[in-house]
PDB file of N, CA and C in Angstrom:
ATOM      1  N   UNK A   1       0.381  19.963 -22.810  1.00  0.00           N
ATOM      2  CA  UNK A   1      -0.754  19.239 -23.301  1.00  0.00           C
ATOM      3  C   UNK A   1      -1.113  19.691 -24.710  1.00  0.00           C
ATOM      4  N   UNK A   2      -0.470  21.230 -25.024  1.00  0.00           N
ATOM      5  CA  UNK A   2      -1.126  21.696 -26.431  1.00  0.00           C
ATOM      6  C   UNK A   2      -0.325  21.253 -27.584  1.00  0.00           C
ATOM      7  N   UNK A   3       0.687  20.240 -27.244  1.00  0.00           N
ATOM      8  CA  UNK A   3       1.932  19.522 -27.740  1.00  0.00           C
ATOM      9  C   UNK A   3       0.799  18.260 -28.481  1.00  0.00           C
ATOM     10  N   UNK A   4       0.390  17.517 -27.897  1.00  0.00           N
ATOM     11  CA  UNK A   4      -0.609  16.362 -28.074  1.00  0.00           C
ATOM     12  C   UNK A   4      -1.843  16.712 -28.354  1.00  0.00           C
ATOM     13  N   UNK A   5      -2.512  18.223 -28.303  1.00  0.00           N
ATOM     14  CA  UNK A   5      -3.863  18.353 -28.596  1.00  0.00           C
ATOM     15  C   UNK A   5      -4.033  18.678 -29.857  1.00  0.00           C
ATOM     16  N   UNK A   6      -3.111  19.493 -30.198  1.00  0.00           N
ATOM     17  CA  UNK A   6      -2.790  20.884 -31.390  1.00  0.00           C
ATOM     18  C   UNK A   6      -2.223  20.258 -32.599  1.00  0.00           C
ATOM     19  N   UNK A   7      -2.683  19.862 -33.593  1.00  0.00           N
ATOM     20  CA  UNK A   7      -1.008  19.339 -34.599  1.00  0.00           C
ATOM     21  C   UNK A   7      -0.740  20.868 -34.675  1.00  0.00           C
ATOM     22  N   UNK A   8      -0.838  21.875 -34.507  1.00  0.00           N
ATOM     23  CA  UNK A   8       0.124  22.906 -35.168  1.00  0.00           C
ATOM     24  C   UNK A   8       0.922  23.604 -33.939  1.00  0.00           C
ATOM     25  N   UNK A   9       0.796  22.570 -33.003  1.00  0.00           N
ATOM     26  CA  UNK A   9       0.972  23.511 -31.833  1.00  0.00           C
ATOM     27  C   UNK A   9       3.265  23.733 -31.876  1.00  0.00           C
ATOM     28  N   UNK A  10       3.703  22.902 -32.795  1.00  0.00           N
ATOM     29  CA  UNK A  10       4.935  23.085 -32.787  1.00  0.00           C
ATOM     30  C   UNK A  10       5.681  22.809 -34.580  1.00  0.00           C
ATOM     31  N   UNK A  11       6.686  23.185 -34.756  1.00  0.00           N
ATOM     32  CA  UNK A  11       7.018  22.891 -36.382  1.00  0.00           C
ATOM     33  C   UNK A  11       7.701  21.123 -36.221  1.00  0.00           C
ATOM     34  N   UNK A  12       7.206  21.018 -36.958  1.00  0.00           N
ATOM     35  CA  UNK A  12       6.803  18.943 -37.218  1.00  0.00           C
ATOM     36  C   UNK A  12       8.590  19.001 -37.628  1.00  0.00           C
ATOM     37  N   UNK A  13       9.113  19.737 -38.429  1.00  0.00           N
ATOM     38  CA  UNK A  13      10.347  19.464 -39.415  1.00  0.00           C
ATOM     39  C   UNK A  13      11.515  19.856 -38.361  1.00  0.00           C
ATOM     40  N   UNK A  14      11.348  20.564 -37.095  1.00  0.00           N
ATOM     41  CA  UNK A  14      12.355  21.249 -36.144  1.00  0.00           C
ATOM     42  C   UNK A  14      12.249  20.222 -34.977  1.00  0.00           C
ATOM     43  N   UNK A  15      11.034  19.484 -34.843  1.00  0.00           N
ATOM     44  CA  UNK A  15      10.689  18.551 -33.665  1.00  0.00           C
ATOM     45  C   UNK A  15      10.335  17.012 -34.196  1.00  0.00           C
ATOM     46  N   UNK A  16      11.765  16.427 -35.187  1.00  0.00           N
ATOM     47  CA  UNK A  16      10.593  15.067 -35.994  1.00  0.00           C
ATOM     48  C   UNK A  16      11.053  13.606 -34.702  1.00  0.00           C
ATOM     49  N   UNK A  17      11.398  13.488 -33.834  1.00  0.00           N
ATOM     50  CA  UNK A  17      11.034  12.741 -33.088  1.00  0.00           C
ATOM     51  C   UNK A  17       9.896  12.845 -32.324  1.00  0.00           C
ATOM     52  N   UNK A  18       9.566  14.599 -31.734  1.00  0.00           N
ATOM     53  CA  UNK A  18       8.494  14.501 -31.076  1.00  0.00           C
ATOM     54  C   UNK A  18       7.106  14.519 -31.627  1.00  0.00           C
ATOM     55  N   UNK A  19       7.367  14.553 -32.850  1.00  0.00           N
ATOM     56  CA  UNK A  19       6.549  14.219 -33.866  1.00  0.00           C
ATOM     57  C   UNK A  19       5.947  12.697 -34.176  1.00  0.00           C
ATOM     58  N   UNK A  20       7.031  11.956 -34.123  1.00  0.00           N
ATOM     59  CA  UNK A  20       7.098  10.744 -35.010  1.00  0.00           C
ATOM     60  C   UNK A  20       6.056  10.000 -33.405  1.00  0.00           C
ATOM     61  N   UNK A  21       6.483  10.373 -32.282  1.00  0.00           N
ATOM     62  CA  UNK A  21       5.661   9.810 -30.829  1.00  0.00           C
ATOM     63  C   UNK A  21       4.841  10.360 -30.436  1.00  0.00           C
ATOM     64  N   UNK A  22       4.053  11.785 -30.918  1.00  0.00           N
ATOM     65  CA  UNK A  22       3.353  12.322 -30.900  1.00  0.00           C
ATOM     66  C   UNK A  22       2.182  11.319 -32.047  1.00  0.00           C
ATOM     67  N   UNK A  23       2.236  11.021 -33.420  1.00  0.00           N
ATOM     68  CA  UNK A  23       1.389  10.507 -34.067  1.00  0.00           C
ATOM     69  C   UNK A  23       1.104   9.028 -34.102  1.00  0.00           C
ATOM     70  N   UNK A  24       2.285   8.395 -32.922  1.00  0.00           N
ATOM     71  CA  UNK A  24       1.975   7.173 -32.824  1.00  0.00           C
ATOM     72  C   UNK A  24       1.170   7.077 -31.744  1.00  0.00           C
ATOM     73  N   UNK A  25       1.171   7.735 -30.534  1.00  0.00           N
ATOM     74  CA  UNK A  25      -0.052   8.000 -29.483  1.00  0.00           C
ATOM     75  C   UNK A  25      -0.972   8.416 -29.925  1.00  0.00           C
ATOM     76  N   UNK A  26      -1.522   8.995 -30.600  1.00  0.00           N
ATOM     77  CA  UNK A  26      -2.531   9.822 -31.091  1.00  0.00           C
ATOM     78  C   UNK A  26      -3.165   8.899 -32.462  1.00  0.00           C
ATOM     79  N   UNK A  27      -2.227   8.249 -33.423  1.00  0.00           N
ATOM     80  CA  UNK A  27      -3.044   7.506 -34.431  1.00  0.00           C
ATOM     81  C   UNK A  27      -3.252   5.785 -34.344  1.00  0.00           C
ATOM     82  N   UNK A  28      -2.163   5.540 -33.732  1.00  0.00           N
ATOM     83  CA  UNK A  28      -2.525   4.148 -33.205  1.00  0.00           C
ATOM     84  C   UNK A  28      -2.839   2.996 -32.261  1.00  0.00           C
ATOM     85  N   UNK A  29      -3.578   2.282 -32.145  1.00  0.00           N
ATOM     86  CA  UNK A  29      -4.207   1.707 -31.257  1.00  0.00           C
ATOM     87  C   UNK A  29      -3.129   1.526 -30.045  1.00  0.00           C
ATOM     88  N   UNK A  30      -2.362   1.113 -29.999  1.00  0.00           N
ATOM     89  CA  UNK A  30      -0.950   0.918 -29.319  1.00  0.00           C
ATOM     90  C   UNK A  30      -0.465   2.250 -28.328  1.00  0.00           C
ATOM     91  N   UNK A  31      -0.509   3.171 -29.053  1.00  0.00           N
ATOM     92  CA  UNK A  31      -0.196   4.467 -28.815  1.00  0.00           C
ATOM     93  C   UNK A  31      -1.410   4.819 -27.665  1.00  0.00           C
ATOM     94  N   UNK A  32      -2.764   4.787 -28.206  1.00  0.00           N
ATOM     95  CA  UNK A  32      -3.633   4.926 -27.863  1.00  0.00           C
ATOM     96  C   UNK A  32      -3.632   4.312 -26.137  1.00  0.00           C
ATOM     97  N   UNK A  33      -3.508   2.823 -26.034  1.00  0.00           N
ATOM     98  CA  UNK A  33      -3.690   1.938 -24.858  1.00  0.00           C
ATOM     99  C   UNK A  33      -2.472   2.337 -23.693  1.00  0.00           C
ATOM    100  N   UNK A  34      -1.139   2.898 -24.793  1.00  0.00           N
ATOM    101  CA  UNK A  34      -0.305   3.351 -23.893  1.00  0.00           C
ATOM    102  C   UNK A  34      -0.784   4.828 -22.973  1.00  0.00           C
ATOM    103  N   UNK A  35      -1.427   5.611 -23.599  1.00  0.00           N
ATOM    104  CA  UNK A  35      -1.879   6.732 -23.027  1.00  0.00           C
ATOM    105  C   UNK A  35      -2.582   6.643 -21.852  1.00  0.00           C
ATOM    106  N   UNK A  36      -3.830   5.255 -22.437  1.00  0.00           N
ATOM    107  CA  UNK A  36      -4.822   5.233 -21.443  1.00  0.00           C
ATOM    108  C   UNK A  36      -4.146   4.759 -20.183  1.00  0.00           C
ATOM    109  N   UNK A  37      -3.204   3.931 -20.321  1.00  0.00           N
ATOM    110  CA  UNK A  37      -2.624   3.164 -19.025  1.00  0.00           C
ATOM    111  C   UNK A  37      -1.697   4.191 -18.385  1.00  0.00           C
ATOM    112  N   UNK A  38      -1.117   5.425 -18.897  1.00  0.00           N
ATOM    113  CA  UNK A  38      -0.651   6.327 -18.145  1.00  0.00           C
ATOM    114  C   UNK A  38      -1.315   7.127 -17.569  1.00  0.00           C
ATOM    115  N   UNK A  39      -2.923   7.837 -17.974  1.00  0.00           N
ATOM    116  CA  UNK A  39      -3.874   8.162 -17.316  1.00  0.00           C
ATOM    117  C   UNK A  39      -4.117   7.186 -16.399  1.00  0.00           C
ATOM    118  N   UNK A  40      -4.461   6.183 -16.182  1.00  0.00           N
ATOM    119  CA  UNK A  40      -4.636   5.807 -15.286  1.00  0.00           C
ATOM    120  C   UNK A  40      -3.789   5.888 -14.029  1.00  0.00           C
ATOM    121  N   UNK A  41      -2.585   5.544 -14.055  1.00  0.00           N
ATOM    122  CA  UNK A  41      -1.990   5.419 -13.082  1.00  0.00           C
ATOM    123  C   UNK A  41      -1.654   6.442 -12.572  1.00  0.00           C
ATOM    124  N   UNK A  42      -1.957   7.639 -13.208  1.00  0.00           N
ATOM    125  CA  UNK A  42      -2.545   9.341 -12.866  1.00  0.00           C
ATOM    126  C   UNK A  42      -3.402   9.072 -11.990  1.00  0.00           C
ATOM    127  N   UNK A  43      -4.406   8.735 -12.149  1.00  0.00           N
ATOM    128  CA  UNK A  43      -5.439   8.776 -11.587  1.00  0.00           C
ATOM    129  C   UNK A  43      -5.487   7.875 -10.147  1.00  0.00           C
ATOM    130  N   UNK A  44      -4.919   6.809 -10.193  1.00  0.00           N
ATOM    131  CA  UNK A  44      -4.351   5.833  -9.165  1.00  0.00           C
ATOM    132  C   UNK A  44      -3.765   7.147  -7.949  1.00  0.00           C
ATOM    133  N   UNK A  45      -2.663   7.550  -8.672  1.00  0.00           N
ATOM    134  CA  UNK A  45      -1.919   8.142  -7.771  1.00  0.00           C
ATOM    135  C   UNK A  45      -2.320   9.271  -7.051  1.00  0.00           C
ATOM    136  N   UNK A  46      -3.170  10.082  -7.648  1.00  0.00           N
ATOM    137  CA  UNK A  46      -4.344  11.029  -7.471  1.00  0.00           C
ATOM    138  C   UNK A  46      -5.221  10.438  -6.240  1.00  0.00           C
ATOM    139  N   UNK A  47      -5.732   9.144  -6.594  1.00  0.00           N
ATOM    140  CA  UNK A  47      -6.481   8.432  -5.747  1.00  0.00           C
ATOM    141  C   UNK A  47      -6.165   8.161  -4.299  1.00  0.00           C
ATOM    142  N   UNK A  48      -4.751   7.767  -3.954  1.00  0.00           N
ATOM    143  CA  UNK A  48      -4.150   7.222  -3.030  1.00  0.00           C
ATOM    144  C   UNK A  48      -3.761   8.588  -2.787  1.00  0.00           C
ATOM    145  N   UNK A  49      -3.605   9.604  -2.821  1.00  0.00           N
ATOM    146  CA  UNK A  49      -2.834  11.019  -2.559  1.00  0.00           C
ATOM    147  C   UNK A  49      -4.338  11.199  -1.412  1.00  0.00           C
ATOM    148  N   UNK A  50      -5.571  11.223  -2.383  1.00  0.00           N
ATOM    149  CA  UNK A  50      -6.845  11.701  -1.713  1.00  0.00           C
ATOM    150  C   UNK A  50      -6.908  11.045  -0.268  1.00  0.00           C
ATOM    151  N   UNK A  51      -7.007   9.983  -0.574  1.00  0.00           N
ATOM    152  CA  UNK A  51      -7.217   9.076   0.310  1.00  0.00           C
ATOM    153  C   UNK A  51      -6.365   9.342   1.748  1.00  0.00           C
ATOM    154  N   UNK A  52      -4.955   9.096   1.606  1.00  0.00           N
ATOM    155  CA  UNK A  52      -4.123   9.862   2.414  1.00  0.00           C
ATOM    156  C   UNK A  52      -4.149  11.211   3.078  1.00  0.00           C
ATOM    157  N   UNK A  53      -4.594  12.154   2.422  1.00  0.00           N
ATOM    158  CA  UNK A  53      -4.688  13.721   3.153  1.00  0.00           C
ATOM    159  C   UNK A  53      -6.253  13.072   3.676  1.00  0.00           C
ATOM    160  N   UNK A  54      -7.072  12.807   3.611  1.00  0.00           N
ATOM    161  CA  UNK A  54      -8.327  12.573   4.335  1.00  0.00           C
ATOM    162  C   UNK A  54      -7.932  12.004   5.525  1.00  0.00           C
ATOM    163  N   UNK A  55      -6.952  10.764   5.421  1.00  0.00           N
ATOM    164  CA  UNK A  55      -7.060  10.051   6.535  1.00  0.00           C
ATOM    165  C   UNK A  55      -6.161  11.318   7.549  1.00  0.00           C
ATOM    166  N   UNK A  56      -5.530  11.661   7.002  1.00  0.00           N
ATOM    167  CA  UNK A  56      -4.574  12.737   8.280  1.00  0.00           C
ATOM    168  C   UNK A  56      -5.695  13.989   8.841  1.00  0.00           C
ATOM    169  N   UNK A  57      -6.495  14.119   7.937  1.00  0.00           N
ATOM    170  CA  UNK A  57      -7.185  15.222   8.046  1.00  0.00           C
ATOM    171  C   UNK A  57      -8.504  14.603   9.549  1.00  0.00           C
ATOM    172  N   UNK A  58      -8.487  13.469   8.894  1.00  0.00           N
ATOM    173  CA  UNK A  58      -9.706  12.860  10.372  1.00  0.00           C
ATOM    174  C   UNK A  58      -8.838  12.292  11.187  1.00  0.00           C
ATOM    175  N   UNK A  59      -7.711  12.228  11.031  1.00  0.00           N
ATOM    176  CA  UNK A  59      -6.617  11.713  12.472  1.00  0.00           C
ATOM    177  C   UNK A  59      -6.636  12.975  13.376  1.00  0.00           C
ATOM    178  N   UNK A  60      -6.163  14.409  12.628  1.00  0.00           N
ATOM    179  CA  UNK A  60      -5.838  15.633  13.336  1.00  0.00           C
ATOM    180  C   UNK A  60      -7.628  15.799  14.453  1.00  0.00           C
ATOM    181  N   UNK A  61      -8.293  15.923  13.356  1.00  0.00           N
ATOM    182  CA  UNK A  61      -9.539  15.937  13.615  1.00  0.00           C
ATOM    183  C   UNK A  61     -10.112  15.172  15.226  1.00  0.00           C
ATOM    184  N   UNK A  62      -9.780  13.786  14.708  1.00  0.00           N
ATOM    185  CA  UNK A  62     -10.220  12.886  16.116  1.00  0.00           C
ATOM    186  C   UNK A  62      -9.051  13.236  17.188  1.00  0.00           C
ATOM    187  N   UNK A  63      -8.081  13.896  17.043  1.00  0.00           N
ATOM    188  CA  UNK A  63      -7.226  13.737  18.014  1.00  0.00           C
ATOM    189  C   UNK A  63      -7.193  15.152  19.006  1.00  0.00           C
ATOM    190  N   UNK A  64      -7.880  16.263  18.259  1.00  0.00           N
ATOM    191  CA  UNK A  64      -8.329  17.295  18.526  1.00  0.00           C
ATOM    192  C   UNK A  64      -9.454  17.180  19.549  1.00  0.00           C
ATOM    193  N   UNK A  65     -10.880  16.380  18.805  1.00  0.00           N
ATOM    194  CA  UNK A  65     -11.668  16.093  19.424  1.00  0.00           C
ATOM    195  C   UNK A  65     -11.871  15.585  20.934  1.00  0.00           C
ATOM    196  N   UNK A  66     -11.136  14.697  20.631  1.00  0.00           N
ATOM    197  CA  UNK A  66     -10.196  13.668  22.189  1.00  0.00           C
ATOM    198  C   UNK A  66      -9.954  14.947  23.003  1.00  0.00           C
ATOM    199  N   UNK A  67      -9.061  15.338  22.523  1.00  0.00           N
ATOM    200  CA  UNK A  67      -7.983  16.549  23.707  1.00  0.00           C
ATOM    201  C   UNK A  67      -8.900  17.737  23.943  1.00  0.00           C
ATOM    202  N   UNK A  68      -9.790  18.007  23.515  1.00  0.00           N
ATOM    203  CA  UNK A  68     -11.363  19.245  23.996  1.00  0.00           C
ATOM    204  C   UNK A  68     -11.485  18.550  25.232  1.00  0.00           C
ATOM    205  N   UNK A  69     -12.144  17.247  24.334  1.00  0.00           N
ATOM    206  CA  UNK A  69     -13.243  16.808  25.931  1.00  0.00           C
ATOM    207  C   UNK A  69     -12.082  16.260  27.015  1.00  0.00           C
ATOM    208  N   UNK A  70     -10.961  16.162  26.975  1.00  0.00           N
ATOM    209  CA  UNK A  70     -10.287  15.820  28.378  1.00  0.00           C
ATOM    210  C   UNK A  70     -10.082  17.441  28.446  1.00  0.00           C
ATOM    211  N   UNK A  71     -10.318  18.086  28.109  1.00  0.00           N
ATOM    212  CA  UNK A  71      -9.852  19.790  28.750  1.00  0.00           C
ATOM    213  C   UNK A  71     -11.403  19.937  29.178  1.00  0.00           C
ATOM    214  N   UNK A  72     -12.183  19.881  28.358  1.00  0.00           N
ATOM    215  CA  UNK A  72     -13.594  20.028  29.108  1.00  0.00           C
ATOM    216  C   UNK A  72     -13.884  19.463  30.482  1.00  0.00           C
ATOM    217  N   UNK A  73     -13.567  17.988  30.489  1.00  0.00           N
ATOM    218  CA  UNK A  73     -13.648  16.981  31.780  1.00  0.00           C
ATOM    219  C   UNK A  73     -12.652  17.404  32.841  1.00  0.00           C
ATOM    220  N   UNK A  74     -11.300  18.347  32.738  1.00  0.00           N
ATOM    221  CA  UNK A  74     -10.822  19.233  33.352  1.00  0.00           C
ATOM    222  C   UNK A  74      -9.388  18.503  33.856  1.00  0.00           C
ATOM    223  N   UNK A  75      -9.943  17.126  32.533  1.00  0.00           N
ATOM    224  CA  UNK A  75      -8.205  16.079  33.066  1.00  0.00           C
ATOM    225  C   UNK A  75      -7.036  16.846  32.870  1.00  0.00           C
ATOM    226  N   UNK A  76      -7.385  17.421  31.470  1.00  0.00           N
ATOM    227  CA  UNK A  76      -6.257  18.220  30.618  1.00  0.00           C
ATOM    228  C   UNK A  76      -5.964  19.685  30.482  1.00  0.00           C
ATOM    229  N   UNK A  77      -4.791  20.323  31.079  1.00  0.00           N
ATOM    230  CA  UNK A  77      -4.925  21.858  30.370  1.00  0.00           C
ATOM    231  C   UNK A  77      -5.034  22.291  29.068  1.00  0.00           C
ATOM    232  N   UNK A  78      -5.836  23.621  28.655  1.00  0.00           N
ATOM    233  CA  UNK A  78      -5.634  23.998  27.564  1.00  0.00           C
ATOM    234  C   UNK A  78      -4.224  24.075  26.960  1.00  0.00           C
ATOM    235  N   UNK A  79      -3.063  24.622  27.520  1.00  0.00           N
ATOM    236  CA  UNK A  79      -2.315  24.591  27.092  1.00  0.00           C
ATOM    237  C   UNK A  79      -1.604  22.958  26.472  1.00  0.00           C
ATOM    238  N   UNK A  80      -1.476  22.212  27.576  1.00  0.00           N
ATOM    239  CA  UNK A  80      -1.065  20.721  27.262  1.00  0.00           C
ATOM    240  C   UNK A  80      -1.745  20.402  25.949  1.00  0.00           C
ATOM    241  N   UNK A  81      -3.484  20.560  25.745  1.00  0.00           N
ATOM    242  CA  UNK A  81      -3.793  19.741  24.886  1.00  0.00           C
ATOM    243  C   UNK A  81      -3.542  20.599  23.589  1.00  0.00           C
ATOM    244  N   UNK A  82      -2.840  22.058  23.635  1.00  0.00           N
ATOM    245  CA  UNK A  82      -2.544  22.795  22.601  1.00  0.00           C
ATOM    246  C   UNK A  82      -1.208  22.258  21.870  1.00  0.00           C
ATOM    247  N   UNK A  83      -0.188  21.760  22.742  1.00  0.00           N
ATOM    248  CA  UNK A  83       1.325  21.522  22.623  1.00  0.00           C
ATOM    249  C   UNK A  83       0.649  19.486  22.224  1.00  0.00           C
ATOM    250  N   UNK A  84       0.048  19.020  22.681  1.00  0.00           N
ATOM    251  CA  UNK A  84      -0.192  17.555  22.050  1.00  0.00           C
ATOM    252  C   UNK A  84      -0.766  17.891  20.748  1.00  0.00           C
ATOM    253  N   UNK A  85      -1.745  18.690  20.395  1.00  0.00           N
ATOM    254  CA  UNK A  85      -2.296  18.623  19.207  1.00  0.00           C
ATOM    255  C   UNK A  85      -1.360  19.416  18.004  1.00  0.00           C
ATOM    256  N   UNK A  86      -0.804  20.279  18.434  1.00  0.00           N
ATOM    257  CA  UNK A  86       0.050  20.940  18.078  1.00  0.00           C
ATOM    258  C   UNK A  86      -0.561  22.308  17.057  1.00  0.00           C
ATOM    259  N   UNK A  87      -1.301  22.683  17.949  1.00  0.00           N
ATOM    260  CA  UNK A  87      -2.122  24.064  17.802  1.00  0.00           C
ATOM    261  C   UNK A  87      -1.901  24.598  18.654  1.00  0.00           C
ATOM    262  N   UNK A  88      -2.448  26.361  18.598  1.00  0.00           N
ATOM    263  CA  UNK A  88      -2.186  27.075  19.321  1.00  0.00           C
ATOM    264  C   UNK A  88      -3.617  26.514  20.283  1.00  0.00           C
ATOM    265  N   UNK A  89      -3.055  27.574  21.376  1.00  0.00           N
ATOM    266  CA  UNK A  89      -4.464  27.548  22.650  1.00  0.00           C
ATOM    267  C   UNK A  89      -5.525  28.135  22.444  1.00  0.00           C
ATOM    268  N   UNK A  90      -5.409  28.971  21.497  1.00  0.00           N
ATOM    269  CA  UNK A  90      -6.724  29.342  20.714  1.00  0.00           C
ATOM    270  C   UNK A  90      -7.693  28.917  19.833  1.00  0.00           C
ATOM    271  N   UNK A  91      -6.565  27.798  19.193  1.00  0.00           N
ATOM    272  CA  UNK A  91      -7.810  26.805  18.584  1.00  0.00           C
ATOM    273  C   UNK A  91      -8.680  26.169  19.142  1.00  0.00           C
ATOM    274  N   UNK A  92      -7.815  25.444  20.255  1.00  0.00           N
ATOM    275  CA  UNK A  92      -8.493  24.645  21.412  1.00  0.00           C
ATOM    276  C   UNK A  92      -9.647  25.183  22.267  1.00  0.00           C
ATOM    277  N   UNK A  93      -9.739  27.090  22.557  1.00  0.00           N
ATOM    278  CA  UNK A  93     -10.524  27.217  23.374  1.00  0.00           C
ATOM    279  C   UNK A  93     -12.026  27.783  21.947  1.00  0.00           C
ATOM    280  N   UNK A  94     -11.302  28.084  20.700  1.00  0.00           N
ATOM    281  CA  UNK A  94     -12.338  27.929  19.672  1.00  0.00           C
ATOM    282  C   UNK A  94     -13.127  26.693  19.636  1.00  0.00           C
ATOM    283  N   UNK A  95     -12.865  25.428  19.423  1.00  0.00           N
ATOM    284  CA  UNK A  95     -13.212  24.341  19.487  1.00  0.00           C
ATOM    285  C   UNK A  95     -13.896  24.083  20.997  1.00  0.00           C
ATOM    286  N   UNK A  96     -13.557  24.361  21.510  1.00  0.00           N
ATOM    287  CA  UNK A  96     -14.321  24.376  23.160  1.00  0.00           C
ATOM    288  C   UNK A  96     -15.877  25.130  23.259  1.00  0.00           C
ATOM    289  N   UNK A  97     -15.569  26.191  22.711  1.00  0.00           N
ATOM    290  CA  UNK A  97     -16.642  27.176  22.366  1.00  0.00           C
ATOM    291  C   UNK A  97     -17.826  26.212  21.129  1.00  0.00           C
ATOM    292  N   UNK A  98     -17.465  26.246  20.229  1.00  0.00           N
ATOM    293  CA  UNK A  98     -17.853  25.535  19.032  1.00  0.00           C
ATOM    294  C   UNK A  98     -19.028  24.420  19.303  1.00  0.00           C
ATOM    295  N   UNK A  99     -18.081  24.021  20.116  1.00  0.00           N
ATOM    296  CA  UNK A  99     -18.739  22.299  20.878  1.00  0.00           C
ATOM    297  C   UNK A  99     -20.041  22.688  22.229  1.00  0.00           C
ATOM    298  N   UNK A 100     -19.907  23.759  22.551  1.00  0.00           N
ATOM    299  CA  UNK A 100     -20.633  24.452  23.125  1.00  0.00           C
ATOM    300  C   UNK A 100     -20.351  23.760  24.764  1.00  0.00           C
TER     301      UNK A 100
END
């Protein structure tokens, strides 16, 4: 990034291509719109990344939840609902506890 922030950050006369695309992003409008549209789709991808670990994170979550209360209701063993959720039996009897 200190390539594009810095003009001194490299010698202009040892690097004149990364030069010559370095001052066209940076001085012209063109350059400019190209940047912004690569931030973005940074940010897109960032977006959909978030989005994704959340949804797994409340899948594990609800599926955890589920497999307590059938061990609570006494359908399910601790162990079973340890090997479905794919935690140890200690999480499960943490979460048991937890839930009071």
């Amino acid at each position: 990034m200190r390539v594009l922030t810095e003009v001194e950050a490299y010698d202009e006369g040892r690097f004149p291509e990364t030069s010559r695309v370095k001052r066209r992003l940076r001085e012209t409008e063109e350059g400019r719109k190209d940047m912004g549209s690569v931030i973005e789709e940074i940010r897109e991808e960032i977006r959909a990344e978030c989005i994704a670990e959340g949804e797994a994170r409340g899948e594990a979550r609800g599926t955890l939840k589920t497999l307590v209360r059938l061990v609570r209701d006494g359908l399910v063993s601790v162990q079973d609902a340890a090997a479905s959720a794919g935690v140890d039996a200690d999480e499960i009897r943490r979460t048991l506890a937890a839930e009071g």
